[in-house]
N, C-alpha and C. Protein backbone atom coordinates (compact mmCIF):
# COMPACT_ATOMS: atom_id res chain seq x y z
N UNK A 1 95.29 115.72 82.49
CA UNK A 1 94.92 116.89 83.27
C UNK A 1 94.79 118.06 82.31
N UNK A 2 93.38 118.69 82.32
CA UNK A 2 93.31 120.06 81.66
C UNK A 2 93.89 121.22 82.48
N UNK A 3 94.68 121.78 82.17
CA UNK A 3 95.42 123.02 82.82
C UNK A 3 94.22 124.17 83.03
N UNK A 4 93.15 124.59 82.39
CA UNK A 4 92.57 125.04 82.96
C UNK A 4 91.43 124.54 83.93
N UNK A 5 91.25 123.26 84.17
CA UNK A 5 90.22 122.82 85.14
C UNK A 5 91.32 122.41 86.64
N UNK A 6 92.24 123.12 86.59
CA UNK A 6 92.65 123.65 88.49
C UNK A 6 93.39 124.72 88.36
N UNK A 7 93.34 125.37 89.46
CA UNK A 7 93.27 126.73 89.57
C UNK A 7 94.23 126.35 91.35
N UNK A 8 94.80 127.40 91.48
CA UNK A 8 96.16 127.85 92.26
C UNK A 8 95.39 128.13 93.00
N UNK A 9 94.41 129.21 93.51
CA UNK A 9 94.02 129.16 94.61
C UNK A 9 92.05 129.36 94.12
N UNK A 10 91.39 128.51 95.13
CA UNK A 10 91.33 128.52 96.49
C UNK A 10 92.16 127.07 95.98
N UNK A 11 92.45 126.06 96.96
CA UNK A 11 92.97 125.19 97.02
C UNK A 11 92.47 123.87 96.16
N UNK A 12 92.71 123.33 95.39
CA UNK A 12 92.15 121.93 94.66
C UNK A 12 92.69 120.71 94.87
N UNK A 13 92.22 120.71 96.18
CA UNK A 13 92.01 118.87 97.12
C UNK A 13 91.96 118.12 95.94
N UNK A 14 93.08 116.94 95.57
CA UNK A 14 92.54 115.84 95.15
C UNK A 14 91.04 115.09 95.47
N UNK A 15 90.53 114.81 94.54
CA UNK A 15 89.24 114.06 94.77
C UNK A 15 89.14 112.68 95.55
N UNK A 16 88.63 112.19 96.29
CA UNK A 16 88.71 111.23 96.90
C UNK A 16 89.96 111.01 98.29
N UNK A 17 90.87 112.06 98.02
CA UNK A 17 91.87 111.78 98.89
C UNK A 17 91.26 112.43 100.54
N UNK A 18 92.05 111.55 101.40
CA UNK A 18 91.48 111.60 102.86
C UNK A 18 91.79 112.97 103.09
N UNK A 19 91.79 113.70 103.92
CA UNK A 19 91.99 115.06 104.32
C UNK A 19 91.97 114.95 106.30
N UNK A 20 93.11 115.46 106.35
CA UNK A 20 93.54 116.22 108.12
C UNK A 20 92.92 117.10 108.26
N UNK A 21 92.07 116.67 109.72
CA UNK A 21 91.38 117.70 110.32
C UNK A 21 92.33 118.24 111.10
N UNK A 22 92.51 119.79 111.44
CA UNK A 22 92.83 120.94 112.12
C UNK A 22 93.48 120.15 113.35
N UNK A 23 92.83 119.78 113.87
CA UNK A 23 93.68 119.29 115.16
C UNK A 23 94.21 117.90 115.16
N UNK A 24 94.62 117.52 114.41
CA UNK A 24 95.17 116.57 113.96
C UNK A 24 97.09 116.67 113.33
N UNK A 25 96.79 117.95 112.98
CA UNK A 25 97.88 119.06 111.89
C UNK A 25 99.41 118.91 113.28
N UNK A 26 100.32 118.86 112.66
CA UNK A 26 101.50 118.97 113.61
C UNK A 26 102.38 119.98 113.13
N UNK A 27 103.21 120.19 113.83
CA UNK A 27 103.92 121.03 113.59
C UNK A 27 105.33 120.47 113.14
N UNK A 28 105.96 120.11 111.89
CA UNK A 28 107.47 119.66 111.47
C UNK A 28 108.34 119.81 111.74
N UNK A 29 109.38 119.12 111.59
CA UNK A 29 110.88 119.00 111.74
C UNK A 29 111.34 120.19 110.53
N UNK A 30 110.60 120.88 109.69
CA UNK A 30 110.92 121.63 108.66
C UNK A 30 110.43 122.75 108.91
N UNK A 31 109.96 123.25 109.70
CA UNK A 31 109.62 124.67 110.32
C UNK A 31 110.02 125.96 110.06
N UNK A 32 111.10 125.75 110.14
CA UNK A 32 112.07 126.59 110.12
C UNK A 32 111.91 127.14 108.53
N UNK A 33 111.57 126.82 107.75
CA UNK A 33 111.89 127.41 105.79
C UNK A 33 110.21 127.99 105.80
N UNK A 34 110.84 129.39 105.06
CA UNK A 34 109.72 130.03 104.40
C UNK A 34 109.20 129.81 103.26
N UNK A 35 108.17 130.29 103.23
CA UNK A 35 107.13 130.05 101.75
C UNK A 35 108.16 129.97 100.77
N UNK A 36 108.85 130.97 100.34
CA UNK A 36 109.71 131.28 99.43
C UNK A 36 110.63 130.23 98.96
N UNK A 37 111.33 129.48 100.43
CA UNK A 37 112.08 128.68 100.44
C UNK A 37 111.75 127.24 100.08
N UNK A 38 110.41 126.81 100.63
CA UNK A 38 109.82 125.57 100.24
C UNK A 38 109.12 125.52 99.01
N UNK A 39 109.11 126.72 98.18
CA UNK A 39 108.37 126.52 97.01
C UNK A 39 109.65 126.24 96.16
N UNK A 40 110.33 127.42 95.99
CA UNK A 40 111.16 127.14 95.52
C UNK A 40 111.89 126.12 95.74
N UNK A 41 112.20 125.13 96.35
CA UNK A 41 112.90 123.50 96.01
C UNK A 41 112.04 122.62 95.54
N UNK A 42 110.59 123.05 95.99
CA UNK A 42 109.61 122.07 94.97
C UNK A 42 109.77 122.41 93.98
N UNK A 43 109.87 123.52 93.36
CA UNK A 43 109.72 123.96 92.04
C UNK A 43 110.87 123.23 91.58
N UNK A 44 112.10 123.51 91.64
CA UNK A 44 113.22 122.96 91.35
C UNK A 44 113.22 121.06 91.09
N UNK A 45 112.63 120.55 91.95
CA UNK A 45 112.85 119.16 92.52
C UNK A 45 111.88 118.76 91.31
N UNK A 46 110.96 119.24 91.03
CA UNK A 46 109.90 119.16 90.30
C UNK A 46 110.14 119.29 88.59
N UNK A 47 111.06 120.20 88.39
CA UNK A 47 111.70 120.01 86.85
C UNK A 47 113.27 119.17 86.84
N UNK A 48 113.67 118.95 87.67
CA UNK A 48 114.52 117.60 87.41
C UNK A 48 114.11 116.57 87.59
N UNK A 49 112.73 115.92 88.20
CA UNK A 49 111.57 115.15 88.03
C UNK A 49 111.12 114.98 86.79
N UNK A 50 111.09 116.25 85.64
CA UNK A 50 111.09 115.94 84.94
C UNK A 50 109.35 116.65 84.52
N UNK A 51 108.45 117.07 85.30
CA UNK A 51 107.58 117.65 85.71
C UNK A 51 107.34 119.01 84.83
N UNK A 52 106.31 119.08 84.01
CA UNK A 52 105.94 120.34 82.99
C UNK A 52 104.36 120.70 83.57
N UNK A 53 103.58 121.42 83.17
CA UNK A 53 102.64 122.52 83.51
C UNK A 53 101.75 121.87 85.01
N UNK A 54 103.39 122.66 85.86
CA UNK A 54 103.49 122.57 87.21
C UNK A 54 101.86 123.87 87.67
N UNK A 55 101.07 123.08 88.14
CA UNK A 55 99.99 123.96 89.46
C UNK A 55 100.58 123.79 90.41
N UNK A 56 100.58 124.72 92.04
CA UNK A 56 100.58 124.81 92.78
C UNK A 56 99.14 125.16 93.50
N UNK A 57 98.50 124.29 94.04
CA UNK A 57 97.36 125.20 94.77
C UNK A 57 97.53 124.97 95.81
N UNK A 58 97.01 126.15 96.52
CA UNK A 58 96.49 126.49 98.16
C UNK A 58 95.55 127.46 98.40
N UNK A 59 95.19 127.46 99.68
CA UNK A 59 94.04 128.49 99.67
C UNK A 59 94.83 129.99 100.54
N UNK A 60 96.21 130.12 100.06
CA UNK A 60 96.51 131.49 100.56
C UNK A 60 97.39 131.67 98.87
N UNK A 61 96.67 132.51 98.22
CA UNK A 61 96.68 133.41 97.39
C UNK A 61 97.88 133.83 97.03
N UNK A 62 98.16 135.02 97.91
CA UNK A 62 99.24 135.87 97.86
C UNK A 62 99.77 135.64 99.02
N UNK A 63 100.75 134.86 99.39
CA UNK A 63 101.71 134.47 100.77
C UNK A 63 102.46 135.35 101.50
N UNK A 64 102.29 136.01 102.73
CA UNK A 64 103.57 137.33 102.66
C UNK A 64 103.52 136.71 104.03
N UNK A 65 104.88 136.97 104.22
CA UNK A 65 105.78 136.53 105.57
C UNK A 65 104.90 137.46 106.84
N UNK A 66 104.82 136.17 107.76
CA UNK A 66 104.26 137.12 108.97
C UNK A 66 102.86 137.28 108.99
N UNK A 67 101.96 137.19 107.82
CA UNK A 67 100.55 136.69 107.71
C UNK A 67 99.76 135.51 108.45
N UNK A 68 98.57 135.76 109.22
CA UNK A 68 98.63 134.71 109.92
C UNK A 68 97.97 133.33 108.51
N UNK A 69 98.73 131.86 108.78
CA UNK A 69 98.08 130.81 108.02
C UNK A 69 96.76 130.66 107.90
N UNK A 70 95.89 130.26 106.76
CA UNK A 70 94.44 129.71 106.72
C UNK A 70 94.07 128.71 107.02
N UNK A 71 92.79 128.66 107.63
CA UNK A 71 92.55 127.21 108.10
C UNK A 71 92.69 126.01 108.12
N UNK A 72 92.65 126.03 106.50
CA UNK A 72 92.99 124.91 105.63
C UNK A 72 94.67 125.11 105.20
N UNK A 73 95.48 124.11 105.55
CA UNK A 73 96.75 124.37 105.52
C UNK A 73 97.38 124.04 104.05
N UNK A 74 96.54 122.88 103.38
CA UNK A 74 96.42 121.81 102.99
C UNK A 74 97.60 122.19 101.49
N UNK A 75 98.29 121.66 101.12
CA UNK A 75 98.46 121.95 99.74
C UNK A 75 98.37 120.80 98.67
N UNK A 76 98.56 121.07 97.22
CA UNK A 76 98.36 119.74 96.42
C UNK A 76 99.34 120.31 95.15
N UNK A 77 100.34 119.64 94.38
CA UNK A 77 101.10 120.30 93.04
C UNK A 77 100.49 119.02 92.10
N UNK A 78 99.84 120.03 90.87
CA UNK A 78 99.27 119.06 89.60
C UNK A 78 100.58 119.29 88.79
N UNK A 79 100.75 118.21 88.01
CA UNK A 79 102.03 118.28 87.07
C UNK A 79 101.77 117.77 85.96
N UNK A 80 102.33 117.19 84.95
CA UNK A 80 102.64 116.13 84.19
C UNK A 80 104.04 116.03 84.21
N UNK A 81 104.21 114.13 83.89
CA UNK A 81 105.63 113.60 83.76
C UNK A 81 105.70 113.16 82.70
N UNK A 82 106.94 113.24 82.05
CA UNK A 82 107.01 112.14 80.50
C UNK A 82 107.30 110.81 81.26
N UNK A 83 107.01 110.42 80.38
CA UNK A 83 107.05 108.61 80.57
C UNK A 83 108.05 108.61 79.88
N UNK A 84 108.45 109.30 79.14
CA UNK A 84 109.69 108.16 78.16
C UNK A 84 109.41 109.31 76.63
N UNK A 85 110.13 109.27 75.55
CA UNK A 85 109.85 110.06 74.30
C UNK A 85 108.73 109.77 73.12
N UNK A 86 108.26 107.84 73.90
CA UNK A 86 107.70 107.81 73.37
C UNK A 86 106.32 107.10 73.60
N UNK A 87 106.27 108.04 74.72
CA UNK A 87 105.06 107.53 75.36
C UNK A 87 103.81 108.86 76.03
N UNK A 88 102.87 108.96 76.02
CA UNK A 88 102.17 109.86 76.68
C UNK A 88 102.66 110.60 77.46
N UNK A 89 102.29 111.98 78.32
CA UNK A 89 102.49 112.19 79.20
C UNK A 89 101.51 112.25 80.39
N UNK A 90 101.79 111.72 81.70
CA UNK A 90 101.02 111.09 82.78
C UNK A 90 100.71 112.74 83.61
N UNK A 91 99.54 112.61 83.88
CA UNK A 91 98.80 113.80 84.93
C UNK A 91 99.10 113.13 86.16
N UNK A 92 99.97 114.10 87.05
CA UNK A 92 99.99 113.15 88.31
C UNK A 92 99.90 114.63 89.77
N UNK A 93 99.40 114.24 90.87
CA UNK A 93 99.41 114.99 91.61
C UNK A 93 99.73 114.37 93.38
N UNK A 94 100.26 115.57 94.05
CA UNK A 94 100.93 115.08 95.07
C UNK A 94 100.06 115.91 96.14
N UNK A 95 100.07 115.48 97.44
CA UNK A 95 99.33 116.62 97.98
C UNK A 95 99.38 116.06 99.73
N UNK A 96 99.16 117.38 100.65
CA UNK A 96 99.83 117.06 102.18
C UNK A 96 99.39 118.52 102.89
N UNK A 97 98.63 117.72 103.68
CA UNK A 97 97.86 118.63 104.46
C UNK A 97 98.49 118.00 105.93
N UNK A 98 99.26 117.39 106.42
CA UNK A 98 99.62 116.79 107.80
C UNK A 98 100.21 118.29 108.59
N UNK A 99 100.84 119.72 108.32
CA UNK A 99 101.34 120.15 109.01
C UNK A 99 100.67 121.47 108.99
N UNK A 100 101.14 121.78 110.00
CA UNK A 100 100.31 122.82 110.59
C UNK A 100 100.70 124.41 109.52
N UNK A 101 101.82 124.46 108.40
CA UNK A 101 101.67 125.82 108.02
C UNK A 101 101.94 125.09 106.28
N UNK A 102 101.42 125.93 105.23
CA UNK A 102 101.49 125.93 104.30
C UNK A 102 103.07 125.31 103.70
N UNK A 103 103.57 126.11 103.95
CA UNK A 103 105.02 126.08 103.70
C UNK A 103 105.61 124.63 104.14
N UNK A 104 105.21 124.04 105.53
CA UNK A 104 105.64 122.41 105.85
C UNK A 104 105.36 121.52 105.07
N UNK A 105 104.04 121.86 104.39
CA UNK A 105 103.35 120.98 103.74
C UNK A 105 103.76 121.01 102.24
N UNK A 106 104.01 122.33 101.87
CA UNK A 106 105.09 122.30 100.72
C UNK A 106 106.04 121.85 100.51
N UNK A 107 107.29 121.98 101.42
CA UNK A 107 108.29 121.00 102.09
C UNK A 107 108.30 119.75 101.53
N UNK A 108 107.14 119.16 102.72
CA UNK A 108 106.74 117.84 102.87
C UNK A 108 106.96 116.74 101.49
N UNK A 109 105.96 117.91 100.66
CA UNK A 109 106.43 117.37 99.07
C UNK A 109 107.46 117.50 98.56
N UNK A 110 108.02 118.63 98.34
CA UNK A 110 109.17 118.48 97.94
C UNK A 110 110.06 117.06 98.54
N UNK A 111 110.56 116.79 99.79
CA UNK A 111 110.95 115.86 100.09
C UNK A 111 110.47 114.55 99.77
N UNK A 112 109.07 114.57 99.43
CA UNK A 112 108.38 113.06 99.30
C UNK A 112 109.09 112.87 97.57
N UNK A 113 108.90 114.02 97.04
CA UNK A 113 109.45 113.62 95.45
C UNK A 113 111.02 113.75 95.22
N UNK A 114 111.88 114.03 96.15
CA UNK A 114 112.96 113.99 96.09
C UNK A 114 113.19 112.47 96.40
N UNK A 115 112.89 112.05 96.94
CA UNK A 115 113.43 110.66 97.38
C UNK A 115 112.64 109.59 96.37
N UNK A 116 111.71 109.79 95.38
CA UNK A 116 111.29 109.50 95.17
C UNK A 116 111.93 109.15 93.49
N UNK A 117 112.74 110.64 93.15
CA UNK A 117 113.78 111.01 92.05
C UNK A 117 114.97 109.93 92.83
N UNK A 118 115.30 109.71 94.22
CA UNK A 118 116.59 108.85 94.20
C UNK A 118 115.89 107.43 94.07
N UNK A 119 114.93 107.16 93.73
CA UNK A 119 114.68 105.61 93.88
C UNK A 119 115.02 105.82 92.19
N UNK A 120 114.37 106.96 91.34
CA UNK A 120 114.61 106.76 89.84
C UNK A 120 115.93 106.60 89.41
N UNK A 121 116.95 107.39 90.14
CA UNK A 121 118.11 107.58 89.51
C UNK A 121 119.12 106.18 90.26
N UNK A 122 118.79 105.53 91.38
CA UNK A 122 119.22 104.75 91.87
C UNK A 122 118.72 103.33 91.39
N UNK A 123 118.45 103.37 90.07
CA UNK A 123 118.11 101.96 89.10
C UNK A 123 116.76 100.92 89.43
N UNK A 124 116.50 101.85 90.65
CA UNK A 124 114.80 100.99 91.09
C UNK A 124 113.51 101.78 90.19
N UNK A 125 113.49 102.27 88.91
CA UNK A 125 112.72 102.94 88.54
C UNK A 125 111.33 102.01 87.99
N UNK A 126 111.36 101.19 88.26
CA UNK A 126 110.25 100.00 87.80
C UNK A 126 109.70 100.08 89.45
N UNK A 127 110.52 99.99 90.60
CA UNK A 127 109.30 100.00 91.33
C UNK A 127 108.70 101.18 91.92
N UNK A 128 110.08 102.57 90.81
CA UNK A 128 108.73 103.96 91.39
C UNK A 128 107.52 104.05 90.09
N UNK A 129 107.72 102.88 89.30
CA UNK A 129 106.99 102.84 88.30
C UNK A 129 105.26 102.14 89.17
N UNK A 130 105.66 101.55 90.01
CA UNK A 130 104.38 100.21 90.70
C UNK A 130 103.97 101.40 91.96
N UNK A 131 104.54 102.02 92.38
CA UNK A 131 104.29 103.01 93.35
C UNK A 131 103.21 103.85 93.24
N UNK A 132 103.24 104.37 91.90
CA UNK A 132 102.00 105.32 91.58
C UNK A 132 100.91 103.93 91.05
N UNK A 133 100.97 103.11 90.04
CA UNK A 133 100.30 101.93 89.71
C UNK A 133 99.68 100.94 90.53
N UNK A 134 100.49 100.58 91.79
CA UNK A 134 100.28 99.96 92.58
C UNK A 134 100.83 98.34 91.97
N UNK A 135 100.91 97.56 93.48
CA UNK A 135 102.01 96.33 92.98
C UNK A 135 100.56 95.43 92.44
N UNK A 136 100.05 95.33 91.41
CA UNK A 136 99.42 94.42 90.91
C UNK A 136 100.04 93.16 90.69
N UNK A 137 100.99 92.81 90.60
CA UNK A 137 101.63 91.42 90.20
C UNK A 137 101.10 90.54 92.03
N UNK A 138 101.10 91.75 93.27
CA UNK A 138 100.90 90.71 94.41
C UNK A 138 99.70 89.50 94.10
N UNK A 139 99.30 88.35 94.88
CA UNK A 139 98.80 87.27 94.42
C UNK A 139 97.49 87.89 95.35
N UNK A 140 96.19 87.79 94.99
CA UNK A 140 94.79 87.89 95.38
C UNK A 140 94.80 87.77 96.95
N UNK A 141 94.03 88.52 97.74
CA UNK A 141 94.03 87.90 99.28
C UNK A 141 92.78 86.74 98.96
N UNK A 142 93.22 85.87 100.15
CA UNK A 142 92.35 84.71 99.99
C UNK A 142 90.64 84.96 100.57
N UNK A 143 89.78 84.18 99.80
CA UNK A 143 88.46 85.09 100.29
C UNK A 143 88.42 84.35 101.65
N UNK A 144 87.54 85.40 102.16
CA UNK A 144 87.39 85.31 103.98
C UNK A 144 86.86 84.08 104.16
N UNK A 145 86.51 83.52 104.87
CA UNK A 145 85.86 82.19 105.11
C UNK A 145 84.61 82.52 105.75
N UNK A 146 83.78 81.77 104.75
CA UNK A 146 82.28 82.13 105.53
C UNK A 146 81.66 81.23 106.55
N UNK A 147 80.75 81.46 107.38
CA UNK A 147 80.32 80.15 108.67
C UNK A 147 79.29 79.12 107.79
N UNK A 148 79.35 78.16 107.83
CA UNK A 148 78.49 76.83 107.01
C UNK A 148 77.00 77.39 106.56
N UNK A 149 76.48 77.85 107.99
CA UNK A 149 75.10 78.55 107.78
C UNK A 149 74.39 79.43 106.57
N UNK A 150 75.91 80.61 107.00
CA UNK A 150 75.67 81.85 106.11
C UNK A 150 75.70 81.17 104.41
N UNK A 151 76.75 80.10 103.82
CA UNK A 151 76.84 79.63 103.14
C UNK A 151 75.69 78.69 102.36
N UNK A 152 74.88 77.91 103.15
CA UNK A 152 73.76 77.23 102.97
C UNK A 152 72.34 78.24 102.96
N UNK A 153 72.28 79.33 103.88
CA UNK A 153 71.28 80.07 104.00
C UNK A 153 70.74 79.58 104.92
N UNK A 154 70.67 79.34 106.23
CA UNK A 154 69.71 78.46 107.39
C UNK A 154 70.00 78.98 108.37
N UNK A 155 69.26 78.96 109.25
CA UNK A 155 69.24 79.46 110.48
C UNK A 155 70.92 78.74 111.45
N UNK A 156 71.53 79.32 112.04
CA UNK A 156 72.42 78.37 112.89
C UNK A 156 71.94 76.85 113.19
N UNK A 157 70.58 77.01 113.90
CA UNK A 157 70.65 75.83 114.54
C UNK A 157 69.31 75.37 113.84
N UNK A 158 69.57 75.33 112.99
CA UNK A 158 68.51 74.39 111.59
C UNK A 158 68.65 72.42 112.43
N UNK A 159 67.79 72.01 111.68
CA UNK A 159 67.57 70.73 112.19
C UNK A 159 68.32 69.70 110.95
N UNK A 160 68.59 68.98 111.03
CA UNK A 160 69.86 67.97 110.15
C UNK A 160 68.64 67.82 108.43
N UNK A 161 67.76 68.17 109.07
CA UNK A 161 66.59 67.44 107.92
C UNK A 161 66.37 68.97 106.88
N UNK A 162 66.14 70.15 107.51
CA UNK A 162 66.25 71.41 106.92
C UNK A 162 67.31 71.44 106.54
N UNK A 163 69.02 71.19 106.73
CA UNK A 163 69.96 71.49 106.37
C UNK A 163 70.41 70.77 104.91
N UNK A 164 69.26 69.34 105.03
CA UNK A 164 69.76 68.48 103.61
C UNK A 164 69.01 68.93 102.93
N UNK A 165 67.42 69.33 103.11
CA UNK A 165 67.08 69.98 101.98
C UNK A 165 67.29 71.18 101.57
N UNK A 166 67.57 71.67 102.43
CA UNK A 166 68.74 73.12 101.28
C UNK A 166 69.68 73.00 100.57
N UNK A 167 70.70 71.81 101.72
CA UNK A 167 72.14 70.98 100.61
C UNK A 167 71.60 71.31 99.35
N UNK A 168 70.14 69.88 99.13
CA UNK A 168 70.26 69.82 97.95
C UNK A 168 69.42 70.85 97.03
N UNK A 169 69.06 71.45 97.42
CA UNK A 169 68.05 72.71 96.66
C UNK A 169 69.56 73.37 95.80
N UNK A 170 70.61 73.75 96.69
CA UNK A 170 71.81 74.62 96.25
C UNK A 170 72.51 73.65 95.20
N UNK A 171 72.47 72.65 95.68
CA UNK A 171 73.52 71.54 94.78
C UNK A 171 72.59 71.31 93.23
N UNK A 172 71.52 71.60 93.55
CA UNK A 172 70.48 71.44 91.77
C UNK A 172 71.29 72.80 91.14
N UNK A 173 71.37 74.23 91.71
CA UNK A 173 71.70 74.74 91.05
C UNK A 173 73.19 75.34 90.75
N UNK A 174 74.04 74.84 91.66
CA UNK A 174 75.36 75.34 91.96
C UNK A 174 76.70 74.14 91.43
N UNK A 175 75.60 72.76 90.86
CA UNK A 175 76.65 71.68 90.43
C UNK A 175 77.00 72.25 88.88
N UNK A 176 78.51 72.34 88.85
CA UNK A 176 79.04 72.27 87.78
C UNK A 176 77.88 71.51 86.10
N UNK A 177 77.34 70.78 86.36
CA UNK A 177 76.70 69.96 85.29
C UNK A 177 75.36 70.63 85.19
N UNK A 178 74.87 71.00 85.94
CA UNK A 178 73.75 72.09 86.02
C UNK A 178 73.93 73.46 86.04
N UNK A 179 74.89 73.79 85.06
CA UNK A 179 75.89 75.61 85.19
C UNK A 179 76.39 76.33 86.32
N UNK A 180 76.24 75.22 87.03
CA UNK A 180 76.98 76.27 88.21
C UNK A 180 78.94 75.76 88.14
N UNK A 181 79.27 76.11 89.26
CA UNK A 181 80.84 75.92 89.09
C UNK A 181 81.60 74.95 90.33
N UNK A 182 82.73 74.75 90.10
CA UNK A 182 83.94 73.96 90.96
C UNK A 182 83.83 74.85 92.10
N UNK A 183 83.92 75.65 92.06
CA UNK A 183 84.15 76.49 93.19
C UNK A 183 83.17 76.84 94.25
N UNK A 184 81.79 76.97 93.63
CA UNK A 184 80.86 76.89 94.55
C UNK A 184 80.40 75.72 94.82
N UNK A 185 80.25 74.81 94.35
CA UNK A 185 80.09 73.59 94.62
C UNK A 185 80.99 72.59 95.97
N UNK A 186 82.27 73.71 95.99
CA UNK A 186 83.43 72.93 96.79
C UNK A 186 82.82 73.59 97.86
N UNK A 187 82.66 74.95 98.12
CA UNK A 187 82.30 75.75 98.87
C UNK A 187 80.93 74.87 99.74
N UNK A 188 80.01 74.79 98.40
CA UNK A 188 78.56 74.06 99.18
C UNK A 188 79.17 72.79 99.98
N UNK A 189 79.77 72.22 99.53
CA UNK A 189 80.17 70.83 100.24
C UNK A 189 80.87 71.19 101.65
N UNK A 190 81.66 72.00 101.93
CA UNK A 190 82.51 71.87 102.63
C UNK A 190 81.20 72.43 103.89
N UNK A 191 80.45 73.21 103.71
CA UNK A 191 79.47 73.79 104.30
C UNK A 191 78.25 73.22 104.97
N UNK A 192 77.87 71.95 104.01
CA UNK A 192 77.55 71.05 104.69
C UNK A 192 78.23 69.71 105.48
N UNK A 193 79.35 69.50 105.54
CA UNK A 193 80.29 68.54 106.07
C UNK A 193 79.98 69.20 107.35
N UNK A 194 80.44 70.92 107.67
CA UNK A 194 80.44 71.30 108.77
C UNK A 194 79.16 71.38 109.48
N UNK A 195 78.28 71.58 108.78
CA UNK A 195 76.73 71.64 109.48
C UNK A 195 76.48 69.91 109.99
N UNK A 196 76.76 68.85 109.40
CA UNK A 196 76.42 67.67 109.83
C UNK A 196 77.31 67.23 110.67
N UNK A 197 78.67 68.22 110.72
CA UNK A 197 79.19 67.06 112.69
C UNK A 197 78.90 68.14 113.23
């Protein structure tokens, strides 16, 4: 993350991330804490995280109590974390637009990275390590299963005589010995088994 390519206000939405529409926005169990109050424990929560050239953006500027909120409630904190002394440091950003005032949504984070610091300090730090990474070690979902047809290319209700000469049109080019592979080949077979009962 370049520290000067985000900027505190107007607000800098992560890219790609989904975004809450307006009436969608609720109102929290954390209501009650002011700007002041919810920044400040992010801020805090955020350097015993471990967290250096902390952004805050939103699209209210200058925050003063009693101001009515902007449309966009939304907030996002850019950071970096050390990995370790001897490793890079990671650009990472958090961000929560679910509640209806700036300050909830500040909150919000703070709490999401607090608990997030007890998974570190509570010896699970490999899986707040897969959290941001994602669990790649899970095993592939299995591919969908396709209908015989779609597989062969033929109409549903092809005639037994159209269905073998496609068999074998696919099987010239999809047999293992003719560069194609095990896998499509198992695929072609199983595709015609089902087209012929």
């Amino acid at each position: 993350m370049n520290d000067t390519s985000i900027d505190a206000y107007p607000l800098q939405w992560p890219a790609g991330w989904k975004r809450t529409t307006s009436y969608q926005r609720r109102t929290s169990k954390f209501a009650d804490k002011s700007f002041a109050v919810a920044r400040d424990y992010l801020m805090a929560e955020l350097k015993r995280f471990g967290a250096t050239n902390i952004i805050l953006s939103t699209n209210d500027g200058l925050p003063y109590s009693g101001y009515r909120q902007p449309d966009d409630t939304g907030v996002a904190v850019y950071f970096q974390k050390s990995q370790g002394w001897d490793k890079p440091k990671k650009s990472m950003v958090f961000a929560c637009d679910q509640w209806r005032k700036i300050e909830e949504n500040i909150y919000a984070i703070f709490k999401t990275i607090e608990a997030l610091r007890g998974i570190e300090r509570w010896g699970s730090s490999d899986l707040m390590e897969r959290s941001f990474t994602g669990f790649t070690a899970l095993p592939p979902a299995p591919p969908a299963k396709r209908d015989w047809w779609d597989v062969l290319g033929v109409p549903r209700h092809s005639s037994k005589e159209h269905i073998k000469a496609r068999y074998r049109e696919l099987a010239a080019v999809n047999h293992p010995d003719f560069g194609g592979s095990h896998e499509a080949m198992t695929l072609l077979n199983r595709a015609y088994e089902e087209a012929m009962r």
